[in-house]
C-alpha atoms as a PDB file:
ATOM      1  CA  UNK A   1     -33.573  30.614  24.023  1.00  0.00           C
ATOM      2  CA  UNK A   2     -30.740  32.911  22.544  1.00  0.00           C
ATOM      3  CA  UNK A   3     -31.671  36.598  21.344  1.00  0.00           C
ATOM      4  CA  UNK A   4     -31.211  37.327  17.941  1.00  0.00           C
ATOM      5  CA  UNK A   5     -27.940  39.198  19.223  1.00  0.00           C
ATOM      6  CA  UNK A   6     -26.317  36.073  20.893  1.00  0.00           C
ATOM      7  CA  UNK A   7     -26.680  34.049  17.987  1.00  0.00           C
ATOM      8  CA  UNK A   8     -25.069  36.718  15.804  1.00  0.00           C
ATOM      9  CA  UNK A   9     -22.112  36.751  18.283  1.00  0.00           C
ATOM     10  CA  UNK A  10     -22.006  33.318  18.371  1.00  0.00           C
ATOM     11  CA  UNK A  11     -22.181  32.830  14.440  1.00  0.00           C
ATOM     12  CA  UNK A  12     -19.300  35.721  14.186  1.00  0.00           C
ATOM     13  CA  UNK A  13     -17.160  33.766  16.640  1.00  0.00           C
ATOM     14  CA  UNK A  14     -17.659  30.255  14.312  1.00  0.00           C
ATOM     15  CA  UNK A  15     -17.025  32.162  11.260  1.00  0.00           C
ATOM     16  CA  UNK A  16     -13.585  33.610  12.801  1.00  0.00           C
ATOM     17  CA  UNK A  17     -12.508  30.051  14.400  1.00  0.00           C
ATOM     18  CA  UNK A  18     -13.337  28.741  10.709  1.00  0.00           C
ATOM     19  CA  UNK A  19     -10.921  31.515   9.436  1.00  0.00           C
ATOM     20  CA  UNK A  20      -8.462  30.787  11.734  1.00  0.00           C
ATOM     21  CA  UNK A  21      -8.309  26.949  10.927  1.00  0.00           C
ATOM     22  CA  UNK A  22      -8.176  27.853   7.139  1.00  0.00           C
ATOM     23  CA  UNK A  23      -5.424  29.985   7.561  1.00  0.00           C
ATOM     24  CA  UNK A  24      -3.552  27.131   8.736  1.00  0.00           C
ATOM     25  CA  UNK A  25      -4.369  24.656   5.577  1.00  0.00           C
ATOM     26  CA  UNK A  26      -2.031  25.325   1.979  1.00  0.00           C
ATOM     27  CA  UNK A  27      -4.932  23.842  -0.013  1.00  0.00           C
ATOM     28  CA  UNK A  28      -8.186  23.100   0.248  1.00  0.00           C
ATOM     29  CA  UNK A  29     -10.345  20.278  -2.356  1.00  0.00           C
ATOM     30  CA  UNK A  30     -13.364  19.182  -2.839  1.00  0.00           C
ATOM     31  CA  UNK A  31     -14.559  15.736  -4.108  1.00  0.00           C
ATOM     32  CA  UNK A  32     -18.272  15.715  -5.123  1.00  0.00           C
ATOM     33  CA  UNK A  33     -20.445  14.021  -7.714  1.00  0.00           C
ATOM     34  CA  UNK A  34     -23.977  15.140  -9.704  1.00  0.00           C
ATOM     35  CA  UNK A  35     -25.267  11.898  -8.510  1.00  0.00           C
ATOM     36  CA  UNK A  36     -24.233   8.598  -6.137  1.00  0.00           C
ATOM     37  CA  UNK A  37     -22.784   5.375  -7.109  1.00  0.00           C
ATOM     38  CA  UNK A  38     -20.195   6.945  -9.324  1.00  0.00           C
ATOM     39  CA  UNK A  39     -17.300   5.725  -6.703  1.00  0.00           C
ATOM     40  CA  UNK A  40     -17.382   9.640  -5.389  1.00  0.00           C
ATOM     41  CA  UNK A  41     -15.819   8.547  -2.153  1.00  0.00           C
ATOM     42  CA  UNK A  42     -13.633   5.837  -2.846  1.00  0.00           C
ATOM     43  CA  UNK A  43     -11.928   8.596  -5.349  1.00  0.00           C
ATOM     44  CA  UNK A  44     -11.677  11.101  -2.300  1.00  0.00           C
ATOM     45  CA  UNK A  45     -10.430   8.657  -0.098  1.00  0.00           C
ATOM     46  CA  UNK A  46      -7.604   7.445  -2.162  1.00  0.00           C
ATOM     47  CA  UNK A  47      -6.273  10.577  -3.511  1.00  0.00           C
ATOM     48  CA  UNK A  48      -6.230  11.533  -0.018  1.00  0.00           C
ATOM     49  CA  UNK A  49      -3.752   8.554   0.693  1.00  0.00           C
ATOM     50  CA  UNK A  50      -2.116   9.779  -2.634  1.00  0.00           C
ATOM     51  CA  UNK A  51      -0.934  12.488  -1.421  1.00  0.00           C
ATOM     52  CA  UNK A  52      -0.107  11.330   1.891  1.00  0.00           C
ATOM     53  CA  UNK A  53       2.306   9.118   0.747  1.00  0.00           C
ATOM     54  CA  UNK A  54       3.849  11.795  -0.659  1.00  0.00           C
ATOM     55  CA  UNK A  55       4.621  12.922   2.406  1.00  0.00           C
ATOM     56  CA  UNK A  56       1.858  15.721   2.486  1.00  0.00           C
ATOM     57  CA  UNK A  57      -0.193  16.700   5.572  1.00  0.00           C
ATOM     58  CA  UNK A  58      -3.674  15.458   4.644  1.00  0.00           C
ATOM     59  CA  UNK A  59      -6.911  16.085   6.553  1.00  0.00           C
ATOM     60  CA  UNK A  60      -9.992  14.147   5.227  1.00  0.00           C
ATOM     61  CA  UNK A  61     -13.366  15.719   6.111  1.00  0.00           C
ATOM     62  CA  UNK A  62     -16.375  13.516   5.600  1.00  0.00           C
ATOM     63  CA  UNK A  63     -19.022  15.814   4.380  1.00  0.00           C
ATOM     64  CA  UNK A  64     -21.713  13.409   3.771  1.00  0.00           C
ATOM     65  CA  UNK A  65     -23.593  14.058   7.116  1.00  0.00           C
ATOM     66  CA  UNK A  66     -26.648  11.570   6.031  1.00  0.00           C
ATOM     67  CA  UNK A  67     -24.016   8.893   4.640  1.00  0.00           C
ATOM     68  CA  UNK A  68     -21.111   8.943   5.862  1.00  0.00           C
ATOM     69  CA  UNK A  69     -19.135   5.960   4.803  1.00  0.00           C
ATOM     70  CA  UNK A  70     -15.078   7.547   4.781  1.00  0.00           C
ATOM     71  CA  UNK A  71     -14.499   5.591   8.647  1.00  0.00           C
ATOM     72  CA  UNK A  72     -15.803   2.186   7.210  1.00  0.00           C
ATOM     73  CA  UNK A  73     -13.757   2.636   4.031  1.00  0.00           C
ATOM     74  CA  UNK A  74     -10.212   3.793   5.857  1.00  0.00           C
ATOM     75  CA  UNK A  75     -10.728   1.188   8.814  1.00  0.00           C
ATOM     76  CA  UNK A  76     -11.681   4.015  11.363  1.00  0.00           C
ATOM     77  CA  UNK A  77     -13.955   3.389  13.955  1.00  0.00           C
ATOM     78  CA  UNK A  78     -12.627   5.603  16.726  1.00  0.00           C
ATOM     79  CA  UNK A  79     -14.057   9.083  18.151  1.00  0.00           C
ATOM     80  CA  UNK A  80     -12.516  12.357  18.104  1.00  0.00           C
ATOM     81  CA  UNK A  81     -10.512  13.453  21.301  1.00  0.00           C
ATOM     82  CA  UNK A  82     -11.836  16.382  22.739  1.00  0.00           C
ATOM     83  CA  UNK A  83      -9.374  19.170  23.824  1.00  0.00           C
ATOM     84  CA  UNK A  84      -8.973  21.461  26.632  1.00  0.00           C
ATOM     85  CA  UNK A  85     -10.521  24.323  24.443  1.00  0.00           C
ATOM     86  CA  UNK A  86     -13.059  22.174  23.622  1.00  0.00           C
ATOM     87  CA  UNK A  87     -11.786  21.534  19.950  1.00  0.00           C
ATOM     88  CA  UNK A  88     -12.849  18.010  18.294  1.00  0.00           C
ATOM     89  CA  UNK A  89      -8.705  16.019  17.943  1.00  0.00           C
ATOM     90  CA  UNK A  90      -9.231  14.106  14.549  1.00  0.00           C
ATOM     91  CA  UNK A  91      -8.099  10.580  14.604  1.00  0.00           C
ATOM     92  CA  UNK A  92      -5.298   9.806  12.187  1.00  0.00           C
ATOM     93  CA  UNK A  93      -5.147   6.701  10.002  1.00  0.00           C
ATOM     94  CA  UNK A  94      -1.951   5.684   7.980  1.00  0.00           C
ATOM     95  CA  UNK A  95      -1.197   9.434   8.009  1.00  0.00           C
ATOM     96  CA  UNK A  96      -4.449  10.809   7.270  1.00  0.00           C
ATOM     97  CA  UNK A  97      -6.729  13.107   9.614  1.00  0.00           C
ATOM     98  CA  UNK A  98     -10.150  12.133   9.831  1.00  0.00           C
ATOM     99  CA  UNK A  99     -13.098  13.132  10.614  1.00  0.00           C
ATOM    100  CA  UNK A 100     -16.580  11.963  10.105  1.00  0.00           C
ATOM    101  CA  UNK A 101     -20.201  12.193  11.792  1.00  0.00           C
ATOM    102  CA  UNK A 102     -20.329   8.444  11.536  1.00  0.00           C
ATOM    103  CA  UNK A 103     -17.626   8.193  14.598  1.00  0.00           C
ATOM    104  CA  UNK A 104     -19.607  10.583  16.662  1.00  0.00           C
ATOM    105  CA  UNK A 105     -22.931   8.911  16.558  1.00  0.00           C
ATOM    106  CA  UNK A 106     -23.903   5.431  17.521  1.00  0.00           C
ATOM    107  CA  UNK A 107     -23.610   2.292  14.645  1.00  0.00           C
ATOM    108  CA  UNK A 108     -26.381   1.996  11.972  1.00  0.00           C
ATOM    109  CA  UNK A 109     -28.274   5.478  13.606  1.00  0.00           C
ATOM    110  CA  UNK A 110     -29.713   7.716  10.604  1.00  0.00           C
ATOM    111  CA  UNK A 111     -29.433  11.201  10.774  1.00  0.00           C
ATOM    112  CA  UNK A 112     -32.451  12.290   9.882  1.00  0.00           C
ATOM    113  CA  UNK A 113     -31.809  16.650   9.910  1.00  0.00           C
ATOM    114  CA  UNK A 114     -33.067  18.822   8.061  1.00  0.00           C
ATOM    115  CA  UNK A 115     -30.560  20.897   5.924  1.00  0.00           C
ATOM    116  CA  UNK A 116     -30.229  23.473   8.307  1.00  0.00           C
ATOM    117  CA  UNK A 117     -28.745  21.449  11.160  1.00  0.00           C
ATOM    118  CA  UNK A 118     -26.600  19.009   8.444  1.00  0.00           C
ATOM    119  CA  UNK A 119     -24.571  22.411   7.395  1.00  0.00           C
ATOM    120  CA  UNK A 120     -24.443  23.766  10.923  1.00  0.00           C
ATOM    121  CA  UNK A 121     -22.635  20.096  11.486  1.00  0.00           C
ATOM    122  CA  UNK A 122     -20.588  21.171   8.551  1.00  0.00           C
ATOM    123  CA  UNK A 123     -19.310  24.208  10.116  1.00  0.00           C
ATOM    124  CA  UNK A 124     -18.602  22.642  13.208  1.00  0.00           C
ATOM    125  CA  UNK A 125     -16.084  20.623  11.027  1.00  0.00           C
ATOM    126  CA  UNK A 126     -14.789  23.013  10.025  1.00  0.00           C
ATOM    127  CA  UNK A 127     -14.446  25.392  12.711  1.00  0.00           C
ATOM    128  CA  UNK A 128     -14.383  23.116  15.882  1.00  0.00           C
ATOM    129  CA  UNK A 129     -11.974  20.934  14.941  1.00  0.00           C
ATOM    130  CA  UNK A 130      -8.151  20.779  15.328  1.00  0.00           C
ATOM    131  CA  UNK A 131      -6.993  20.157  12.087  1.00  0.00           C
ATOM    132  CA  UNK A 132      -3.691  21.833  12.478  1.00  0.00           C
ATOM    133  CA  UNK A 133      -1.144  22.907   9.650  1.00  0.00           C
ATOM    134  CA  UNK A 134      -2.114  20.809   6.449  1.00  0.00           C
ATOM    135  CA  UNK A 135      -1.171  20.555   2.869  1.00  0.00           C
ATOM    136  CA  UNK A 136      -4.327  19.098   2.068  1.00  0.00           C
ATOM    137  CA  UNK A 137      -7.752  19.391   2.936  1.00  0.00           C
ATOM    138  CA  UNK A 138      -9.756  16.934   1.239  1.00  0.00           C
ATOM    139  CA  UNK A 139     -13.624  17.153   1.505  1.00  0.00           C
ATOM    140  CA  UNK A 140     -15.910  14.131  -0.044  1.00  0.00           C
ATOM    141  CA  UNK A 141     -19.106  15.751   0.021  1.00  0.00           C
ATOM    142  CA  UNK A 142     -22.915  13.959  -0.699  1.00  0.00           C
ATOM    143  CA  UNK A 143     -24.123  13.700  -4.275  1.00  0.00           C
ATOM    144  CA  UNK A 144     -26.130  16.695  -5.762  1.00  0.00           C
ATOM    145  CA  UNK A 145     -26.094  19.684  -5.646  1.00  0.00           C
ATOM    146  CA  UNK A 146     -28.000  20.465  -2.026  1.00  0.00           C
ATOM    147  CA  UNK A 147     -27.169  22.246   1.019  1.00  0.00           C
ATOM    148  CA  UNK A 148     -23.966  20.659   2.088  1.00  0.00           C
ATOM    149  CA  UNK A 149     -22.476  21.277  -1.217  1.00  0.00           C
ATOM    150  CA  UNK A 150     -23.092  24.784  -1.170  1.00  0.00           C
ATOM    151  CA  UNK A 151     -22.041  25.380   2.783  1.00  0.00           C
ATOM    152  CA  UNK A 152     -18.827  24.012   2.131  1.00  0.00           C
ATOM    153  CA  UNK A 153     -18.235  26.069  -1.083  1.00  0.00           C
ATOM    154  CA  UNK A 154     -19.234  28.667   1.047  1.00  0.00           C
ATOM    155  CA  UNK A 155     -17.686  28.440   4.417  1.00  0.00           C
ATOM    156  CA  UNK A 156     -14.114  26.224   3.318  1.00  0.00           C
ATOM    157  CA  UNK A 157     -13.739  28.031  -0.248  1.00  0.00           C
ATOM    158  CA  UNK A 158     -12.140  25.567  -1.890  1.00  0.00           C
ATOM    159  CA  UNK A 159      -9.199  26.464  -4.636  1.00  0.00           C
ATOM    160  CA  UNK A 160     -10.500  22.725  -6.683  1.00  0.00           C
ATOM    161  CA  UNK A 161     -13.369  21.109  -7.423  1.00  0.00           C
ATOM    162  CA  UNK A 162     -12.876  17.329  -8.425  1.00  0.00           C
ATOM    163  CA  UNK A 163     -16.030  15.930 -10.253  1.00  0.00           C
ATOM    164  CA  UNK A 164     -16.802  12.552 -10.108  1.00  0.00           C
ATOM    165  CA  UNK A 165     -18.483  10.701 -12.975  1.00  0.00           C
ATOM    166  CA  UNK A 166     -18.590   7.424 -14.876  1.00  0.00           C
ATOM    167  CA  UNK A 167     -18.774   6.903 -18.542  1.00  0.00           C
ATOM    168  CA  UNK A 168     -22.046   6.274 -18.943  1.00  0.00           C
ATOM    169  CA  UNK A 169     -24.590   9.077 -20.125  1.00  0.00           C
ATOM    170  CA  UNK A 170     -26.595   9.319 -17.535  1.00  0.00           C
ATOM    171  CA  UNK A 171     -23.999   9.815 -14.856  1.00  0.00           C
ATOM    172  CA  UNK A 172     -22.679  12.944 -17.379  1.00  0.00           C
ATOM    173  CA  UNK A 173     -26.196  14.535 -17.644  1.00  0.00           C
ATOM    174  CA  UNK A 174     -25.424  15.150 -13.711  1.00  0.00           C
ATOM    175  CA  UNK A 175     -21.690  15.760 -13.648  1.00  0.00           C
ATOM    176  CA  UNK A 176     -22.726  18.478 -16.431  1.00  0.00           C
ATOM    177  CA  UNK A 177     -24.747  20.051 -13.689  1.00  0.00           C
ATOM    178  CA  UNK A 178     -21.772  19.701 -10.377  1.00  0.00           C
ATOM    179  CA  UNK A 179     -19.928  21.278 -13.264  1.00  0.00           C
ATOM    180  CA  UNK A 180     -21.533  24.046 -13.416  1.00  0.00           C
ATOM    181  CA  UNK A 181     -22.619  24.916 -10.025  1.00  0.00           C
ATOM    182  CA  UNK A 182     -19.206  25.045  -9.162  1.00  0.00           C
ATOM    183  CA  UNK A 183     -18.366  27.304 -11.676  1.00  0.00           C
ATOM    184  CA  UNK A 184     -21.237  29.266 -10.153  1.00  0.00           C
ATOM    185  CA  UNK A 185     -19.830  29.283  -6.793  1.00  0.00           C
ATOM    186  CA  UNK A 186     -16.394  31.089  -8.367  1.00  0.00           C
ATOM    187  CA  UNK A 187     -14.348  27.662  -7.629  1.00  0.00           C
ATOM    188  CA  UNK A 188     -11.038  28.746  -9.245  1.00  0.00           C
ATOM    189  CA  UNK A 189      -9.906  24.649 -10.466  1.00  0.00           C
ATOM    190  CA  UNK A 190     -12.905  22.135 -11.903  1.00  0.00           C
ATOM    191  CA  UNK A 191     -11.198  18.942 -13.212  1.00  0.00           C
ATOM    192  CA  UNK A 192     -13.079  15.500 -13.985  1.00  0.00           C
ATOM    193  CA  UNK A 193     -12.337  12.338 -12.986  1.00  0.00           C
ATOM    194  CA  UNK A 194     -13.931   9.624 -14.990  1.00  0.00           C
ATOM    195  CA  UNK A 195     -14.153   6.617 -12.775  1.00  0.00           C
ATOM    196  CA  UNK A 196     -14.881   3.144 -13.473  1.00  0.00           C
ATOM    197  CA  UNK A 197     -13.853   3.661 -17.038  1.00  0.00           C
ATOM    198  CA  UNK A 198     -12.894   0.206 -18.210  1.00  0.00           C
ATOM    199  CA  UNK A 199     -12.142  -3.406 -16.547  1.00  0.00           C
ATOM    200  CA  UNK A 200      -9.100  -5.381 -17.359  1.00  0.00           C
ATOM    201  CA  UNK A 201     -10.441  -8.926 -17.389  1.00  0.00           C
ATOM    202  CA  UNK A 202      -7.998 -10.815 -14.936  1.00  0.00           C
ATOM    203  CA  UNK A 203      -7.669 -13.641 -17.297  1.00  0.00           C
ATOM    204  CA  UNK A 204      -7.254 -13.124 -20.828  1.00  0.00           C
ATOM    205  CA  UNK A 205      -5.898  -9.209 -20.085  1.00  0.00           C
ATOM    206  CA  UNK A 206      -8.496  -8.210 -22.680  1.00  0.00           C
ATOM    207  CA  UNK A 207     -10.477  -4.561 -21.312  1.00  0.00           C
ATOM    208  CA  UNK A 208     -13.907  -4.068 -21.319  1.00  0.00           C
ATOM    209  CA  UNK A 209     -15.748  -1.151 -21.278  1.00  0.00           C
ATOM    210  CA  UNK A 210     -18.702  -1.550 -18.641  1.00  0.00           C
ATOM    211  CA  UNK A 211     -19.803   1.830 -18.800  1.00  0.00           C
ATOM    212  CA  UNK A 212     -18.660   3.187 -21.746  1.00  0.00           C
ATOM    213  CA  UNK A 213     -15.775   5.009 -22.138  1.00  0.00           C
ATOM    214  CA  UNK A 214     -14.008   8.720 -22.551  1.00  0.00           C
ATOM    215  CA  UNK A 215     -17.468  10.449 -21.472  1.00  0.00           C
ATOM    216  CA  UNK A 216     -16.096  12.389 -18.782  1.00  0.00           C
ATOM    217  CA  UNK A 217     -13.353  13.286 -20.893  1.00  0.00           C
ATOM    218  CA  UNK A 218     -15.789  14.548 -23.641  1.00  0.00           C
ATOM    219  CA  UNK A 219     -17.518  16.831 -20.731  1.00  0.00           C
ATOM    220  CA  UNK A 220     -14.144  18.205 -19.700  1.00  0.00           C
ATOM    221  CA  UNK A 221     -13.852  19.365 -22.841  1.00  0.00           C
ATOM    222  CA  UNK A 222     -17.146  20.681 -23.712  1.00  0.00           C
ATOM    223  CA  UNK A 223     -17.587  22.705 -20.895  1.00  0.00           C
ATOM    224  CA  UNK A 224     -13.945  23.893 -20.575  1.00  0.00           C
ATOM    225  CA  UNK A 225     -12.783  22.164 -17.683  1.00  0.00           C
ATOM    226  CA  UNK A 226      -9.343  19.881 -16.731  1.00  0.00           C
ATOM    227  CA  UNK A 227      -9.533  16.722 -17.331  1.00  0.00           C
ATOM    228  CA  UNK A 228      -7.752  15.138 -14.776  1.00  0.00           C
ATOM    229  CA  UNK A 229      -7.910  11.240 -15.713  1.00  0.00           C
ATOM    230  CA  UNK A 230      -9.335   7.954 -15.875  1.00  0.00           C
ATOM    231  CA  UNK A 231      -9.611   5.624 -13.169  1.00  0.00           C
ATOM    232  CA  UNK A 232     -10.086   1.798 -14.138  1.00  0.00           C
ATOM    233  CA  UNK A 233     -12.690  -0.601 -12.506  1.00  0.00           C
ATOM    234  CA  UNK A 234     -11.272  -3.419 -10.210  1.00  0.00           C
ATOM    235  CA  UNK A 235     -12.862  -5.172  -7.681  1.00  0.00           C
ATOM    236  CA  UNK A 236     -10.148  -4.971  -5.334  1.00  0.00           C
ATOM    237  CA  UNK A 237     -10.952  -1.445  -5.061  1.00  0.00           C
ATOM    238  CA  UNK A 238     -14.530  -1.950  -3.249  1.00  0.00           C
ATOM    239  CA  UNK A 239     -12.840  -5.240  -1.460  1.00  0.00           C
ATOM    240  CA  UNK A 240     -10.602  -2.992   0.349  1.00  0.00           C
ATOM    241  CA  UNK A 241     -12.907  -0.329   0.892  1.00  0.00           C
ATOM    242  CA  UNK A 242     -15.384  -3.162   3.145  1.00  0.00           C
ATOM    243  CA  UNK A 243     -11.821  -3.698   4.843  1.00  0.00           C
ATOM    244  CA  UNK A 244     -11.133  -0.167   5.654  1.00  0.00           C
ATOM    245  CA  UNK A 245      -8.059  -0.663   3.171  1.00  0.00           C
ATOM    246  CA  UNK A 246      -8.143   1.914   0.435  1.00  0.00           C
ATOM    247  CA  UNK A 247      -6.672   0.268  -2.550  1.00  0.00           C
ATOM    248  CA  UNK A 248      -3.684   2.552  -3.262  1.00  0.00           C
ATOM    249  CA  UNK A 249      -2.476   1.247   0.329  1.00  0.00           C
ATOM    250  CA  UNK A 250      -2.958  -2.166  -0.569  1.00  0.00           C
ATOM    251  CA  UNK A 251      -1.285  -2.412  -3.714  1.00  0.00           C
ATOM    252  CA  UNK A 252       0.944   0.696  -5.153  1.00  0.00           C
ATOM    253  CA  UNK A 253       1.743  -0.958  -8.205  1.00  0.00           C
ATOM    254  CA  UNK A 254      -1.931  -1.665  -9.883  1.00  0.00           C
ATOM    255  CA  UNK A 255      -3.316   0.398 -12.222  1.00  0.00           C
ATOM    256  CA  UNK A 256      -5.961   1.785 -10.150  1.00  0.00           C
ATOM    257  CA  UNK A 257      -3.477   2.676  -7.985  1.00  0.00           C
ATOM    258  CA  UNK A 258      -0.953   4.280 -10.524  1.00  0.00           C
ATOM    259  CA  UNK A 259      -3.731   5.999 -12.658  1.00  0.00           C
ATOM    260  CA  UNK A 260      -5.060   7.963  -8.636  1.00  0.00           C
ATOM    261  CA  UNK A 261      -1.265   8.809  -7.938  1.00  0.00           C
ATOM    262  CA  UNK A 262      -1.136  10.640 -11.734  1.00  0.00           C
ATOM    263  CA  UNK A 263      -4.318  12.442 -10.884  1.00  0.00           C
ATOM    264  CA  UNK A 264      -3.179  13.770  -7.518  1.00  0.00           C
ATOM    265  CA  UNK A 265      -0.011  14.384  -9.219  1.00  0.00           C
ATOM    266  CA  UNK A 266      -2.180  16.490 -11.688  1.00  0.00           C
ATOM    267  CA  UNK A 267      -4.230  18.116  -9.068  1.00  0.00           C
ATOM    268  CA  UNK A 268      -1.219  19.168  -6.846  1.00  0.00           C
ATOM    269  CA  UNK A 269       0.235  20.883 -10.546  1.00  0.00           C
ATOM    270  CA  UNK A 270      -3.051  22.821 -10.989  1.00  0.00           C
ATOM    271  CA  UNK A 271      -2.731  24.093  -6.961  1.00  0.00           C
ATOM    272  CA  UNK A 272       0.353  25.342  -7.773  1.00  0.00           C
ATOM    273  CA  UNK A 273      -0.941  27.170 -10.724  1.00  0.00           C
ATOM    274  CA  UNK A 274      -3.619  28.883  -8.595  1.00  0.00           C
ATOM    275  CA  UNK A 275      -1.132  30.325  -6.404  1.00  0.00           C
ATOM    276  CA  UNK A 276       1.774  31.327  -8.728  1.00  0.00           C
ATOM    277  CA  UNK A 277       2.486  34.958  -8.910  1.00  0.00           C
ATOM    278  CA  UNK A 278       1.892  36.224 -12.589  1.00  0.00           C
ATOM    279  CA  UNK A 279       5.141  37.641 -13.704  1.00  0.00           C
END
């Protein structure tokens, strides 16, 4: 068993190689959610590809260590190489970096750790792997406001916080609360992204509004965040994601698609802000 000194020195050395790889990454956003089923990760995952196809560097880091689901929904199913200095290589798909417990453990295994080990994991990620020079890290990170949440706030300091929410009150009682716990944590950009937030019926054209609509937009406001856009339903969305094809891959030119590329347009313009020199 490691003394209380070895651990230190090993927890300094983690925190430098963590330093290190951040040094090497221009930006650095996070995607989470005050609760699940708000379509947290199918956001993160397509304004990663957003800005990809911009011809950004993007790394996507799958911070759900109890549910990871980014591999399934990019088509990934391939580990990480392993280097000579014994750095995790993440696989790339259609551009994009990934990594993701869910390709380093066996199909359908739970992870059942306590929160301890889950944000130890997350440092690994952060600090073990190769991600190289990037434009973009892109974190989608479990619902709530737990352990992992506050690690990577912690340990990746993130310049933007993207909140994830649907119409519908219930979902903005708990994007009220991501809202302000990452205020708390000093994260310089909070915008809200109100997903789901309408369906086009593919028939008549006529739009319906499933959950409601212009609640996150209404929080943005209220609590003096960016609001960074709305993102309509459509089933072609969570058909591509059980296909490993993210949507704005599949078709560029549907308004799912167009209304993700105008929020990472918006995000990338609020990046730029953080880092402008004041005159």
């Amino acid at each position: 068993m490691a003394t209380q000194g070895e651990r230190a020195k090993l927890l300094e050395e983690q925190q430098r190689r963590i330093k290190e790889n951040l040094a090497k990454i221009k930006h650095r956003v996070v995607v989470f959610s005050g609760k699940g089923g708000v379509g947290k990760t199918t956001v993160a995952v397509n304004l990663a590809y957003a800005l990809a196809k911009r011809g950004k560097q993007v790394g996507l880091l799958d911070a759900d260590i109890t549910g990871p689901n980014v591999p399934q929904m990019v088509g990934l199913h391939q580990p990480p190489e392993v280097t000579e200095d014994e750095s995790l290589l993440p696989p790339e798909r259609d551009g994009v970096r990934v990594i993701s417990l869910a390709t380093l453990i066996p199909p359908d295994s739970p992870v059942i750790w306590r929160g301890p080990m889950r944000s130890r994991a997350l440092e690994q990620f952060l600090g073990d792997v190769a991600w190289g020079e990037l434009d973009f890290l892109v974190a989608d990170l479990p619902p709530g406001t737990g352990d992992e949440v506050m690690t990577i706030a912690q340990r990746m300091e993130p310049e933007m916080a993207v909140i994830v929410t649907t119409p519908q009150e219930m979902a903005l009682i708990d994007s009220r609360r991501a809202i302000n716990m990452a205020k708390r944590m000093g994260i310089p950009k909070i915008g809200v992204v109100e997903n789901m937030s309408g369906l086009k019926c593919p028939n008549c054209g006529h739009e319906i509004d499933i959950f409601g609509s212009g609640g996150g937009e209404q929080a943005a406001l209220d609590l003096g965040v960016h609001f960074l856009g709305k993102v309509p339903f459509d089933l072609r969305a969570r058909q591509g994601a059980d296909l490993g094809r993210p949507i704005i891959l599949e078709d560029e030119g549907a308004d799912i698609s167009i209304a993700l590329k105008e929020i990472a347009d918006r995000i990338e313009e609020l990046l730029l802000l953080v880092h402008a020199k004041p005159q």
